[in-house]
C-alpha atoms as a PDB file:
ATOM      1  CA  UNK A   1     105.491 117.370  29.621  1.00  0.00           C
ATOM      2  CA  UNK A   2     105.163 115.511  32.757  1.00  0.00           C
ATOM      3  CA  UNK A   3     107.842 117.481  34.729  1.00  0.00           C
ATOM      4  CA  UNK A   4     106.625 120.436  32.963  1.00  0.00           C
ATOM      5  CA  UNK A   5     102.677 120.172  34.864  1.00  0.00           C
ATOM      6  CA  UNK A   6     104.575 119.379  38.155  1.00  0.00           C
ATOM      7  CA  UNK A   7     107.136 122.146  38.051  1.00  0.00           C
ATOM      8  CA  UNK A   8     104.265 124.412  37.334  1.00  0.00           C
ATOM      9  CA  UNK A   9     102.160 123.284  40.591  1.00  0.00           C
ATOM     10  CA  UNK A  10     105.042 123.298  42.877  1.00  0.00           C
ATOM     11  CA  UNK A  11     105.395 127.192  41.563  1.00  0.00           C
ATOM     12  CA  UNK A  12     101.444 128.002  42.397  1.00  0.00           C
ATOM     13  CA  UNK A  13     101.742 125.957  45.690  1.00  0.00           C
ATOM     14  CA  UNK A  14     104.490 128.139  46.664  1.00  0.00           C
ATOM     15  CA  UNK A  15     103.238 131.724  45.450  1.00  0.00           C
ATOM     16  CA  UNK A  16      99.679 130.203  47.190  1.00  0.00           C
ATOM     17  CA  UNK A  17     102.416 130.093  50.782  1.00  0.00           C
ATOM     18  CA  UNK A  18     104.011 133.457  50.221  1.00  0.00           C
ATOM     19  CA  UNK A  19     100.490 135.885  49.288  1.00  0.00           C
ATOM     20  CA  UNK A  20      99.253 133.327  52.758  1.00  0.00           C
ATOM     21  CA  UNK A  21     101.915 134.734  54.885  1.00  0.00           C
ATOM     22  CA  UNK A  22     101.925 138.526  53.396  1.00  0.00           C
ATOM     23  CA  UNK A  23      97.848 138.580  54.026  1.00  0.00           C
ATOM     24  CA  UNK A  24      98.619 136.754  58.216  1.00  0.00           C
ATOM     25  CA  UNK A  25     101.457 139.923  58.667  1.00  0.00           C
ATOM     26  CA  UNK A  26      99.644 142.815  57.263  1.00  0.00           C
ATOM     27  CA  UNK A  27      96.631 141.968  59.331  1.00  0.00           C
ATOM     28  CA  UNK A  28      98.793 141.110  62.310  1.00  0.00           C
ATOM     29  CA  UNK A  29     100.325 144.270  61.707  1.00  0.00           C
ATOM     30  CA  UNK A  30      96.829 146.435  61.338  1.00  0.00           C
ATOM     31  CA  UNK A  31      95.522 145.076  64.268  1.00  0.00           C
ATOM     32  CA  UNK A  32      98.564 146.423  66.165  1.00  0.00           C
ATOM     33  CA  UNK A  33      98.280 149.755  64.620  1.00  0.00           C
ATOM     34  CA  UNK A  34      94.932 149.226  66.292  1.00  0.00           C
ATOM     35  CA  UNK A  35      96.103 148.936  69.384  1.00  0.00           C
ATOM     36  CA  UNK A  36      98.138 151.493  69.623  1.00  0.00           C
ATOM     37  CA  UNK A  37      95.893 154.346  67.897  1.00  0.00           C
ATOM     38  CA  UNK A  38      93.173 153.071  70.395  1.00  0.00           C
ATOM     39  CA  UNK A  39      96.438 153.197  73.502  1.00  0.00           C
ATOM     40  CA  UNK A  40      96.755 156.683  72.570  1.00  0.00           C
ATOM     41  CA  UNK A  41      93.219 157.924  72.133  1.00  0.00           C
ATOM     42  CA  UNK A  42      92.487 156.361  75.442  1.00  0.00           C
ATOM     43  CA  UNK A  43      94.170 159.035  77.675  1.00  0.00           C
ATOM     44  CA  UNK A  44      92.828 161.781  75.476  1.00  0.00           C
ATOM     45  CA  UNK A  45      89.235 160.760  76.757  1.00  0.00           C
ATOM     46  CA  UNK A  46      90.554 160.140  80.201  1.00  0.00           C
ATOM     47  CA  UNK A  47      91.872 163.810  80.179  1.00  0.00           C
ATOM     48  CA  UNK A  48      88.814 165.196  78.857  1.00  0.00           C
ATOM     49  CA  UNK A  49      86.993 163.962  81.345  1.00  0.00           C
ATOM     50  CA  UNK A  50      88.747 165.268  83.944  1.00  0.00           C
ATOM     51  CA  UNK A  51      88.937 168.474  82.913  1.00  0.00           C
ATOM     52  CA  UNK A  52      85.271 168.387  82.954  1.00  0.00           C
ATOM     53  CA  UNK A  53      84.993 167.106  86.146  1.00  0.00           C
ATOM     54  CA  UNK A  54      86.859 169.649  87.426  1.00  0.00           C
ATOM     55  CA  UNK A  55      85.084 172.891  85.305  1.00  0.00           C
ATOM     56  CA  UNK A  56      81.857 171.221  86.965  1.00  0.00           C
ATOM     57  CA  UNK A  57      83.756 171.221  90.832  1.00  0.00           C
ATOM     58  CA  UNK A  58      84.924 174.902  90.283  1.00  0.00           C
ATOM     59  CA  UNK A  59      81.140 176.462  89.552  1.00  0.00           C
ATOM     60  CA  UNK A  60      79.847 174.628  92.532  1.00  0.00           C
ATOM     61  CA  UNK A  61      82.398 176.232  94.722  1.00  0.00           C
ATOM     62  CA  UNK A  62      81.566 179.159  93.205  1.00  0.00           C
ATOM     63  CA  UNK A  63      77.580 178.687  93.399  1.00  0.00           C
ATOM     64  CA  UNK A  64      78.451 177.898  96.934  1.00  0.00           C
ATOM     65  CA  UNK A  65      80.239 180.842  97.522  1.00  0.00           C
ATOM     66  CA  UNK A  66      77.651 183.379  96.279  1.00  0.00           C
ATOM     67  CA  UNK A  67      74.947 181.632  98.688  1.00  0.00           C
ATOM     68  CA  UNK A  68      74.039 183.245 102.322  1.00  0.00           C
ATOM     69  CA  UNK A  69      72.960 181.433 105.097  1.00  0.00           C
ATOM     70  CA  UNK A  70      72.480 182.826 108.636  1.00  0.00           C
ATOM     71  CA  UNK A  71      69.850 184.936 110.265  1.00  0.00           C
ATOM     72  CA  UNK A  72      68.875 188.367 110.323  1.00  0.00           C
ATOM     73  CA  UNK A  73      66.866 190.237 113.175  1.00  0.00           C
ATOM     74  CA  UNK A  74      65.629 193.652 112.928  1.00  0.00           C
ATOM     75  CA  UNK A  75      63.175 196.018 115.508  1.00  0.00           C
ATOM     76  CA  UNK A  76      61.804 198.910 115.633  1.00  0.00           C
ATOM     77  CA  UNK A  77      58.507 201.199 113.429  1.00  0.00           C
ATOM     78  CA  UNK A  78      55.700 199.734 113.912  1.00  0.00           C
ATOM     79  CA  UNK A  79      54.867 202.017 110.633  1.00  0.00           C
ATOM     80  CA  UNK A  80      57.144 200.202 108.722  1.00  0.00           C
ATOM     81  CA  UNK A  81      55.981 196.531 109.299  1.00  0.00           C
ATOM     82  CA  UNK A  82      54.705 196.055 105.766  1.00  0.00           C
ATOM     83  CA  UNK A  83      58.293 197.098 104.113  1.00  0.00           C
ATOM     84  CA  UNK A  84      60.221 195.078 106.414  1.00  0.00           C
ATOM     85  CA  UNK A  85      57.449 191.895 106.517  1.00  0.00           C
ATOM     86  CA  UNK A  86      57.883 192.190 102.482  1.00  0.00           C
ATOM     87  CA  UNK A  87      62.181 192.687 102.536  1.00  0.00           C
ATOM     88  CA  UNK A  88      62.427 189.694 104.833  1.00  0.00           C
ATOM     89  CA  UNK A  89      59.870 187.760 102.389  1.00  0.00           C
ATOM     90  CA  UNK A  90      61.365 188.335  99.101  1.00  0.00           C
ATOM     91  CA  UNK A  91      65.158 187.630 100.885  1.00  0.00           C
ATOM     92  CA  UNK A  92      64.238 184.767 102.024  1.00  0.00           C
ATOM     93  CA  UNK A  93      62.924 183.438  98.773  1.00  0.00           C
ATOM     94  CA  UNK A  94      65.900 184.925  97.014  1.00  0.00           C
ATOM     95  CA  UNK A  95      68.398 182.988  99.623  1.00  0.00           C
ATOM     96  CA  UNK A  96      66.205 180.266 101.180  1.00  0.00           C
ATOM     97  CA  UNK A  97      68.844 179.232 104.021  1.00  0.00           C
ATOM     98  CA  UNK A  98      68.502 182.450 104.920  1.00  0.00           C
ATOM     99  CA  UNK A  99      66.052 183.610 108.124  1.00  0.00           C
ATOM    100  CA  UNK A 100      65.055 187.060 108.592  1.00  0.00           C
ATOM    101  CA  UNK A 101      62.958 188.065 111.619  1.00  0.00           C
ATOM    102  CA  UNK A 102      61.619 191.692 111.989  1.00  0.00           C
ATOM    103  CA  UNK A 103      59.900 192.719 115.461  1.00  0.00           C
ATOM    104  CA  UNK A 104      57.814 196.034 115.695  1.00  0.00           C
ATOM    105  CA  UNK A 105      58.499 197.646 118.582  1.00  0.00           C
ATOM    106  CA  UNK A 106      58.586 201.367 118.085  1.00  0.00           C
ATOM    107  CA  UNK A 107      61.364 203.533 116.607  1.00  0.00           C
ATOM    108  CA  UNK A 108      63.050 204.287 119.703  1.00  0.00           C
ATOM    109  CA  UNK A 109      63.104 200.858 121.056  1.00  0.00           C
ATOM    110  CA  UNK A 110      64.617 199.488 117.348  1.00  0.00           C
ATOM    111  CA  UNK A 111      67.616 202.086 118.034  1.00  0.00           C
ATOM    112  CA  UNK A 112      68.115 201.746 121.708  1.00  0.00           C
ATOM    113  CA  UNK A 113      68.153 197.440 120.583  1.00  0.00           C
ATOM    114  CA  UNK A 114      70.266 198.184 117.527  1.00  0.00           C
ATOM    115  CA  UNK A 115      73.114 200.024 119.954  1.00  0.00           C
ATOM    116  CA  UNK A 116      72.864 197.103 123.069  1.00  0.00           C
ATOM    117  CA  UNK A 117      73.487 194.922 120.071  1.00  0.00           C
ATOM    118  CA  UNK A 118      70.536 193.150 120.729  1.00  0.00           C
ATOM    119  CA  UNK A 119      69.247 193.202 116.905  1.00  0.00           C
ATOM    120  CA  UNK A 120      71.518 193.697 113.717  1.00  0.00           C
ATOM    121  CA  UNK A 121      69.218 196.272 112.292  1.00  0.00           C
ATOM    122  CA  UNK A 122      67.019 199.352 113.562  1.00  0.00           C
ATOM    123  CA  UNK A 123      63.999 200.315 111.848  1.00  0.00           C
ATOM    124  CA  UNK A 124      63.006 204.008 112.100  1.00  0.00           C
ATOM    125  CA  UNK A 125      60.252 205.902 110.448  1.00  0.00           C
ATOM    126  CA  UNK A 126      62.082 208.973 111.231  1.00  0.00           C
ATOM    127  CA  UNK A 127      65.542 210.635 110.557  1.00  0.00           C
ATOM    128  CA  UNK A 128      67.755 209.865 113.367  1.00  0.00           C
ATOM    129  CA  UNK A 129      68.408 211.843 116.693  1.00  0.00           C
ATOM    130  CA  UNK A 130      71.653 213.561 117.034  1.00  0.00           C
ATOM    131  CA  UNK A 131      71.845 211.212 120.644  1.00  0.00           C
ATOM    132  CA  UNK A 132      71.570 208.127 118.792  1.00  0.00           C
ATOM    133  CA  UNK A 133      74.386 209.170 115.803  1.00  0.00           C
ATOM    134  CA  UNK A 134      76.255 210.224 118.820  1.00  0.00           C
ATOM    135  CA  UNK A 135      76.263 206.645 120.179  1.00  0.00           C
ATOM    136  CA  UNK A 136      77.169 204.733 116.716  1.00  0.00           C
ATOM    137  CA  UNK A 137      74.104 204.553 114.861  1.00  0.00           C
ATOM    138  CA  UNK A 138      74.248 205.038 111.431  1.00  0.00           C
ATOM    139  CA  UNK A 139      71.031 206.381 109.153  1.00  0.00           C
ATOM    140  CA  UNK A 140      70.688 203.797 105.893  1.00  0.00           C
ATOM    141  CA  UNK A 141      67.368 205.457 104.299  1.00  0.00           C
ATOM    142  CA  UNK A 142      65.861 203.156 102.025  1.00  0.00           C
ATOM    143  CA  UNK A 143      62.146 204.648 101.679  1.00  0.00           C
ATOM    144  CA  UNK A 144      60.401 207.343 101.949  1.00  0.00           C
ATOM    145  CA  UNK A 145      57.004 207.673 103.179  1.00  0.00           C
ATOM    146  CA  UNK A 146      54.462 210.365 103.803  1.00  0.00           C
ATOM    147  CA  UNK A 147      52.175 210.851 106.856  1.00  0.00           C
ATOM    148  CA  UNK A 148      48.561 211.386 105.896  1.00  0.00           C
ATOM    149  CA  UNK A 149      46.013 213.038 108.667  1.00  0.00           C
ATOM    150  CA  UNK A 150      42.876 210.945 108.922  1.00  0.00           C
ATOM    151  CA  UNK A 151      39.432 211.664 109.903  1.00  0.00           C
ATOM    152  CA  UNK A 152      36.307 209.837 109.927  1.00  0.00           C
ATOM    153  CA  UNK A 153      34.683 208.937 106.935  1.00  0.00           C
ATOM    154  CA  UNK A 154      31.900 211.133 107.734  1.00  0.00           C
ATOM    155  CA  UNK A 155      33.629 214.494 108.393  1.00  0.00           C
ATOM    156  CA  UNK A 156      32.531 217.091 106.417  1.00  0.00           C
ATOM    157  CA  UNK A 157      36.010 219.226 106.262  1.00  0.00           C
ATOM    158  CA  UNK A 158      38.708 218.199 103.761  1.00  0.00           C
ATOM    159  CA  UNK A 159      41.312 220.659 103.741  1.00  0.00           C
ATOM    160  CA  UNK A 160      43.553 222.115 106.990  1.00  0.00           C
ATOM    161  CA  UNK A 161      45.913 224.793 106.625  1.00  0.00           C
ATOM    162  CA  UNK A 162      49.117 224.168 108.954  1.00  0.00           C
ATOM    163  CA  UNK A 163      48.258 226.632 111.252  1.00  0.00           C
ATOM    164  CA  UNK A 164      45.054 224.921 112.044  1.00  0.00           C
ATOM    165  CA  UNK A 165      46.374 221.462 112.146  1.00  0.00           C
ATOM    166  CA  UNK A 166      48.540 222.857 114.564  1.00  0.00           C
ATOM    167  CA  UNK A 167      46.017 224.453 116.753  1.00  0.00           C
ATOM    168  CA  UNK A 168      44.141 220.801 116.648  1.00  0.00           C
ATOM    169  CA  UNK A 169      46.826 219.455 118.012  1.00  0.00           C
ATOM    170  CA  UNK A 170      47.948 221.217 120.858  1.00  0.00           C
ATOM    171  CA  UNK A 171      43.883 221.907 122.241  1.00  0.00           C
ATOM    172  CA  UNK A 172      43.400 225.537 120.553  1.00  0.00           C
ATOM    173  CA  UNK A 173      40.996 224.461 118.504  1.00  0.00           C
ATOM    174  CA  UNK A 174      38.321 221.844 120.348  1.00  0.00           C
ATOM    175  CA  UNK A 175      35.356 221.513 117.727  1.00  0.00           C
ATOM    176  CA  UNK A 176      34.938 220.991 113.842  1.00  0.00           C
ATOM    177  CA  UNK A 177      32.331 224.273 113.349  1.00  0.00           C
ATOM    178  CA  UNK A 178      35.027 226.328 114.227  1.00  0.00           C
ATOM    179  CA  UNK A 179      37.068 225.278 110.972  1.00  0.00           C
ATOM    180  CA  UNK A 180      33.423 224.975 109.155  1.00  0.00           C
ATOM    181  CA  UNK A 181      32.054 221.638 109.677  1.00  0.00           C
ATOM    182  CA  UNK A 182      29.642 220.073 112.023  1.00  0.00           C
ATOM    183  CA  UNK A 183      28.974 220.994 115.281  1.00  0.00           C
ATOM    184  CA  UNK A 184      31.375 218.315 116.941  1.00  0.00           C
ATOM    185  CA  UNK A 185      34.125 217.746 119.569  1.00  0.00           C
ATOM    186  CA  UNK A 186      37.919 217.156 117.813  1.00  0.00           C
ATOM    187  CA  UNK A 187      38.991 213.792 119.305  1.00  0.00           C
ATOM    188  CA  UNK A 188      42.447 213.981 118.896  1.00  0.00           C
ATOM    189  CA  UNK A 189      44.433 210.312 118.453  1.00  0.00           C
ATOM    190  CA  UNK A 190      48.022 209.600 118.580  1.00  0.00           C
ATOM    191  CA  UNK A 191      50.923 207.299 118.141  1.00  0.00           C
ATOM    192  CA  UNK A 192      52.533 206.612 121.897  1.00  0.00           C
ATOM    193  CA  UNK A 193      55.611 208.235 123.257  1.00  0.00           C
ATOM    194  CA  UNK A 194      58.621 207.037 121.501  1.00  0.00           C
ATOM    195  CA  UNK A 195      56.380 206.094 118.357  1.00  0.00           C
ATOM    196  CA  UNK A 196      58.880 207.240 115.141  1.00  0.00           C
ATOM    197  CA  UNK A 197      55.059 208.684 113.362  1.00  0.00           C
ATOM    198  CA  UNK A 198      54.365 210.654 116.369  1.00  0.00           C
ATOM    199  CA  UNK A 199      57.927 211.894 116.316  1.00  0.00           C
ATOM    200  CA  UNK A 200      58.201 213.170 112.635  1.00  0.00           C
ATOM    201  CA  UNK A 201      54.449 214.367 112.806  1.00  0.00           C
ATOM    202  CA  UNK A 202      55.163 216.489 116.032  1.00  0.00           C
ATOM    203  CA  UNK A 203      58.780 217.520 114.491  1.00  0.00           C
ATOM    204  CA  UNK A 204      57.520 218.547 111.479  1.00  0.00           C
ATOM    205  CA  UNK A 205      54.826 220.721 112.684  1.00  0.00           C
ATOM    206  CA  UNK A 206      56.805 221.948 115.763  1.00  0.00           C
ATOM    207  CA  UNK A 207      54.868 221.157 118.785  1.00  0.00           C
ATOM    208  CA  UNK A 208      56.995 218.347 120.257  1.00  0.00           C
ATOM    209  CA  UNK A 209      55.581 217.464 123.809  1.00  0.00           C
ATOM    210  CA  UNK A 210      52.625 220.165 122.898  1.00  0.00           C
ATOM    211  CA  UNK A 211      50.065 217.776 121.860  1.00  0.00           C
ATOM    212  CA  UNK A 212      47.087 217.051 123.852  1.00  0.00           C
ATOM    213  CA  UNK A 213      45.760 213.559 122.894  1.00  0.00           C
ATOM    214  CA  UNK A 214      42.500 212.079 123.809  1.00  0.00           C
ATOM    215  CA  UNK A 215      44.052 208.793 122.895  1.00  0.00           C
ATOM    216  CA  UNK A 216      47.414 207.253 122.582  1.00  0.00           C
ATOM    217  CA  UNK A 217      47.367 204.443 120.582  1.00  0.00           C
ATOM    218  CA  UNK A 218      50.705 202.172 120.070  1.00  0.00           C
ATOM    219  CA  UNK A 219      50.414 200.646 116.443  1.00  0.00           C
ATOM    220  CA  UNK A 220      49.199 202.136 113.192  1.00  0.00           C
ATOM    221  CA  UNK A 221      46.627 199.795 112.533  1.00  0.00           C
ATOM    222  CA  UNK A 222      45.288 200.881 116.173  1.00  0.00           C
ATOM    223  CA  UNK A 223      45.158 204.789 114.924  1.00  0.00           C
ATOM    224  CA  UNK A 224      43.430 203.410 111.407  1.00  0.00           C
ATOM    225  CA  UNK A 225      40.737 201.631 113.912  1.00  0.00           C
ATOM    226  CA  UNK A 226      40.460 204.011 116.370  1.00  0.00           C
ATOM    227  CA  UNK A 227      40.054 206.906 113.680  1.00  0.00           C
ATOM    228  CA  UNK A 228      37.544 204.934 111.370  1.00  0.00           C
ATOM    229  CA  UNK A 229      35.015 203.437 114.376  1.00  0.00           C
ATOM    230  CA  UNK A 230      35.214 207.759 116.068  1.00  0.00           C
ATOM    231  CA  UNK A 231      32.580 210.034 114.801  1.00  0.00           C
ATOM    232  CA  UNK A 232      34.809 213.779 115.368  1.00  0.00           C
ATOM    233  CA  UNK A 233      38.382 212.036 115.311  1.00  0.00           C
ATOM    234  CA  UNK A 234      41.239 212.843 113.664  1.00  0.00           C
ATOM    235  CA  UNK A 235      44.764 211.193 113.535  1.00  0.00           C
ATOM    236  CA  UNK A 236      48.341 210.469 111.553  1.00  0.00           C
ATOM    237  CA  UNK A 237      49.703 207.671 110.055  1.00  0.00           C
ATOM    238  CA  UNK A 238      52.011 206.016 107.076  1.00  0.00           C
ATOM    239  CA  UNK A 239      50.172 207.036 103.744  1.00  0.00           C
ATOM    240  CA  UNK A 240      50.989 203.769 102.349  1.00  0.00           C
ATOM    241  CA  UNK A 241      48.226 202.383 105.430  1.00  0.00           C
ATOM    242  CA  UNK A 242      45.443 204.582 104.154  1.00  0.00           C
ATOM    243  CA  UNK A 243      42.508 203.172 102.463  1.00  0.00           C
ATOM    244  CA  UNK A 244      38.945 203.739 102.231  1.00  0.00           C
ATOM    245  CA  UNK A 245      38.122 202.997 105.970  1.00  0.00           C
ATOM    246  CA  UNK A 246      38.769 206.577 106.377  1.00  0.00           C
ATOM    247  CA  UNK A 247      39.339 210.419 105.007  1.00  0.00           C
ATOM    248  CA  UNK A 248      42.713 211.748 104.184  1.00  0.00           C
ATOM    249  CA  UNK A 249      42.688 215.245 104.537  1.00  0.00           C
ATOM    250  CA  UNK A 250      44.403 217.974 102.058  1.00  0.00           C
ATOM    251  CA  UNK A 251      46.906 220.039 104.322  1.00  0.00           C
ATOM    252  CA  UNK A 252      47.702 223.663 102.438  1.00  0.00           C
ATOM    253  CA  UNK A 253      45.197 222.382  99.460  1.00  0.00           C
ATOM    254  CA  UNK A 254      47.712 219.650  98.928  1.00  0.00           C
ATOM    255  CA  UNK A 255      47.244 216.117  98.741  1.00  0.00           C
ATOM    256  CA  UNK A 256      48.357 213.387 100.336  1.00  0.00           C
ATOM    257  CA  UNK A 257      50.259 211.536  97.152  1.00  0.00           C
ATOM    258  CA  UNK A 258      53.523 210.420  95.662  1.00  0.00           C
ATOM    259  CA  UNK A 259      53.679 212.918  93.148  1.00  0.00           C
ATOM    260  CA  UNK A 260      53.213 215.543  95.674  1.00  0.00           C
ATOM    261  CA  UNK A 261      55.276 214.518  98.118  1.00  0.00           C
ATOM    262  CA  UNK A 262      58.733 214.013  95.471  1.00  0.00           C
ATOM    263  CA  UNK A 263      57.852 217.415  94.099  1.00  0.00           C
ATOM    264  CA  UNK A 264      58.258 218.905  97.723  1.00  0.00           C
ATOM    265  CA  UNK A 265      54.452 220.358  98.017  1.00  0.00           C
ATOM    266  CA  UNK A 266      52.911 217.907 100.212  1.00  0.00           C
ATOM    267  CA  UNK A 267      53.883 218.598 103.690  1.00  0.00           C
ATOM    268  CA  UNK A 268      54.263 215.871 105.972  1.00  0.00           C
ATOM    269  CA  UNK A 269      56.636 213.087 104.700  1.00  0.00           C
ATOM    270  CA  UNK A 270      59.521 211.371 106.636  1.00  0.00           C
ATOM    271  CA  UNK A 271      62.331 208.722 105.744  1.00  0.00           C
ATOM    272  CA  UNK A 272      62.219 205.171 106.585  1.00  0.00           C
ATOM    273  CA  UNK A 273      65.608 204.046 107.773  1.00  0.00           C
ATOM    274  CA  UNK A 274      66.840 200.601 108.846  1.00  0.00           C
ATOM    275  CA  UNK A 275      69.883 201.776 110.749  1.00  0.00           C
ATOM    276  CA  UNK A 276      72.932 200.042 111.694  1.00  0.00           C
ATOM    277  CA  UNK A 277      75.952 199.811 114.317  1.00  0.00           C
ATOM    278  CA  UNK A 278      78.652 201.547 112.677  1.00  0.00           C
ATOM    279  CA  UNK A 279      78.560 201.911 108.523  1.00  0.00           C
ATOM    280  CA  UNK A 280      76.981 198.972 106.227  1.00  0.00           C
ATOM    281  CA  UNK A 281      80.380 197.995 105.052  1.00  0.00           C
ATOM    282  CA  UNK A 282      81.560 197.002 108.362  1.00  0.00           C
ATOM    283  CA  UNK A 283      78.335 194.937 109.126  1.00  0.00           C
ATOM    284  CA  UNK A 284      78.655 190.753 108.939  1.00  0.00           C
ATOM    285  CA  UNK A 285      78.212 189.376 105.159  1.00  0.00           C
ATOM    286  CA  UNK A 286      74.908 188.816 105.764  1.00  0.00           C
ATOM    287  CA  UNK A 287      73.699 192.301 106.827  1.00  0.00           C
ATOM    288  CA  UNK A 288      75.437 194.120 103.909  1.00  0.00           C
ATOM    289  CA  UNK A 289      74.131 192.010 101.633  1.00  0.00           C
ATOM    290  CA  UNK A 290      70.785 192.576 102.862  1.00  0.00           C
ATOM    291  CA  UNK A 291      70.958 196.007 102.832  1.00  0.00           C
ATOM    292  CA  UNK A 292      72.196 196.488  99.705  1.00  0.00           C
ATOM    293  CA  UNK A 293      69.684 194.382  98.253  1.00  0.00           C
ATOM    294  CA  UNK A 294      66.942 197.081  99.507  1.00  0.00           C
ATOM    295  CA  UNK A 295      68.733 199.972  97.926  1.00  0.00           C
ATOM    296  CA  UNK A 296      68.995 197.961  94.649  1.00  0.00           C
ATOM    297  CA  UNK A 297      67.128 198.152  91.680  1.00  0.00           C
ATOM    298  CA  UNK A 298      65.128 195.090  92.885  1.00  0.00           C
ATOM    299  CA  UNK A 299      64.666 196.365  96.361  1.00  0.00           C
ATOM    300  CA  UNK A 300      63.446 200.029  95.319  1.00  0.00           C
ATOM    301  CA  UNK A 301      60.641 197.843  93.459  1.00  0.00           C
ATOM    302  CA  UNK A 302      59.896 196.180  95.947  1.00  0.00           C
ATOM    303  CA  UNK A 303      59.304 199.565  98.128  1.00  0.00           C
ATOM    304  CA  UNK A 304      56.893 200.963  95.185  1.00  0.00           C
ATOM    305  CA  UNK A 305      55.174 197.905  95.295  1.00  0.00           C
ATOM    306  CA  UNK A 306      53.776 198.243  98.968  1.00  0.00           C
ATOM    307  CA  UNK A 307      53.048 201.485  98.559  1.00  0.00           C
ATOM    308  CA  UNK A 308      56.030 203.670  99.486  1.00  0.00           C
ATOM    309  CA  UNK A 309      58.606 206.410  97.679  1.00  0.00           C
ATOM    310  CA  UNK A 310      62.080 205.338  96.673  1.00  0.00           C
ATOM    311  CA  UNK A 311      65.030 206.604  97.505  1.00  0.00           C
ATOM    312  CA  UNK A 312      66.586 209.007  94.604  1.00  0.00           C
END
């Protein structure tokens, strides 16, 4: 019986060793598979990561890429300071190391700068001369504006045929009773020589070098003055200038508007160009994409919004 207990503990002391050493191995041998499942996962995260790193490198190339930097100088219309003051505005804010400077220095003088390469851009409120094209120039409309004849507020006459507004102009007629107003001298006002409003007006009506000015004034805001402070003047400039500082006359019963001037009744109204040396797709990166931000969507709203006609 004796032997019998004994026999019987030496067989649990042993089965005790064996499920002891089983339990040590399978552990041992869990924590390797561990290891190694966390070895291999390891790279997995390693290569996600750069992959990511490297999706996030290629978009700032390419964000880098699509940004301008540079400058941008144009000259020329006086009459189109408020377009080009509001292009080189919005451009700037759209591409802020971008600089843009316009200078208003008459049509003429924006051309003649444009071909000495001088400035990248001419601004001209009037179609180009055939002299000018001749030399490289190249017309890029990208507005259209009308030319409104102003009078003093206190003028009784509203309407001018043509004819008459041609006779004004080149010193037939001298005094307002003869087209049934007041009793008054005509003061006649005008851009200066080589202005691209005087040019247009005076091209338009056919009396280049006819006119006979009492005054020459060289900006439009001069005219608007000029016009507002005469009693008896009269004078042209940009409609999208005109407020209620002075008259705007009908010409041919025809107002002065937008409406009137798309539908072809109105009868002064002249493109605004910003020209260039040689086509826009030649110009530097910088210039194109200026350009063809005015003729986009976003630039045409940008010309109804200071008061001009886009470009159809």
């Amino acid at each position: 019986m004796r032997r019998t207990i004994k026999g019987i503990a030496a067989l649990l002391l042993m089965m005790i060793f064996v499920i002891g050493t089983f339990t040590a191995c399978a552990g041992k041998g869990s924590e390797e598979n561990k290891d190694q499942n966390t070895a291999t996962e390891t790279p997995d995260t390693t290569t996600d990561g750069a992959t990511d790193a490297g999706t996030d490198a290629s978009e700032d190339t390419s964000n880098n890429t699509a940004d301008l930097s540079g400058a941008i100088t144009l000259a020329g219309s006086t009459s189109m300071e408020k377009i080009a003051n509001a292009a080189a505005e919005a451009f700037m804010e759209k591409y802020p190391d971008v600089i843009v400077t316009p200078q208003f220095t008459g049509s003429s003088a924006g051309i003649e700068a444009l071909l000495a390469g001088t400035v990248d851009i001419g601004n001209s409120s009037r179609n180009l001369k055939d002299t000018e094209i001749s030399s490289g120039a190249v017309e890029n409309i990208v507005a259209i504006d009308g030319i409104a004849v102003i009078t003093d507020k206190s003028n009784a006459v509203a309407d001018l045929t043509k004819d008459q507004l041609v006779q004004i102009f080149t010193g037939a007629i001298t005094n307002w009773s003869e087209l049934g107003g007041n009793s008054q001298p005509i003061v006649v006002i005008g851009r200066e020589a080589g202005s691209g409003t005087r040019g247009a007006f005076e091209e338009l009506l056919e009396i280049e070098d006819a006119c006979k000015y009492s005054n020459e004034i060289n900006s439009t805001g001069g005219v608007m003055a000029k016009v507002a402070s005469t009693p008896g003047a009269i004078g042209y400039v940009s409609l999208d200038v005109v407020d209620d500082s002075v008259g705007a006359m009908k010409l041919d019963g025809v107002e002065p508007t937008e409406e009137n001037i798309k539908a072809g009744s109105y009868l002064l109204s002249r493109p605004f160009v910003m020209a260039t040396k040689g086509a826009i797709a030649d110009q530097k990166e910088l210039v194109q994409a200026f350009l063809n931000y005015m003729l986009s969507a976003e630039g045409q709203e940008l010309v109804k919004s200071v008061g001009l006609i886009t470009v159809e």
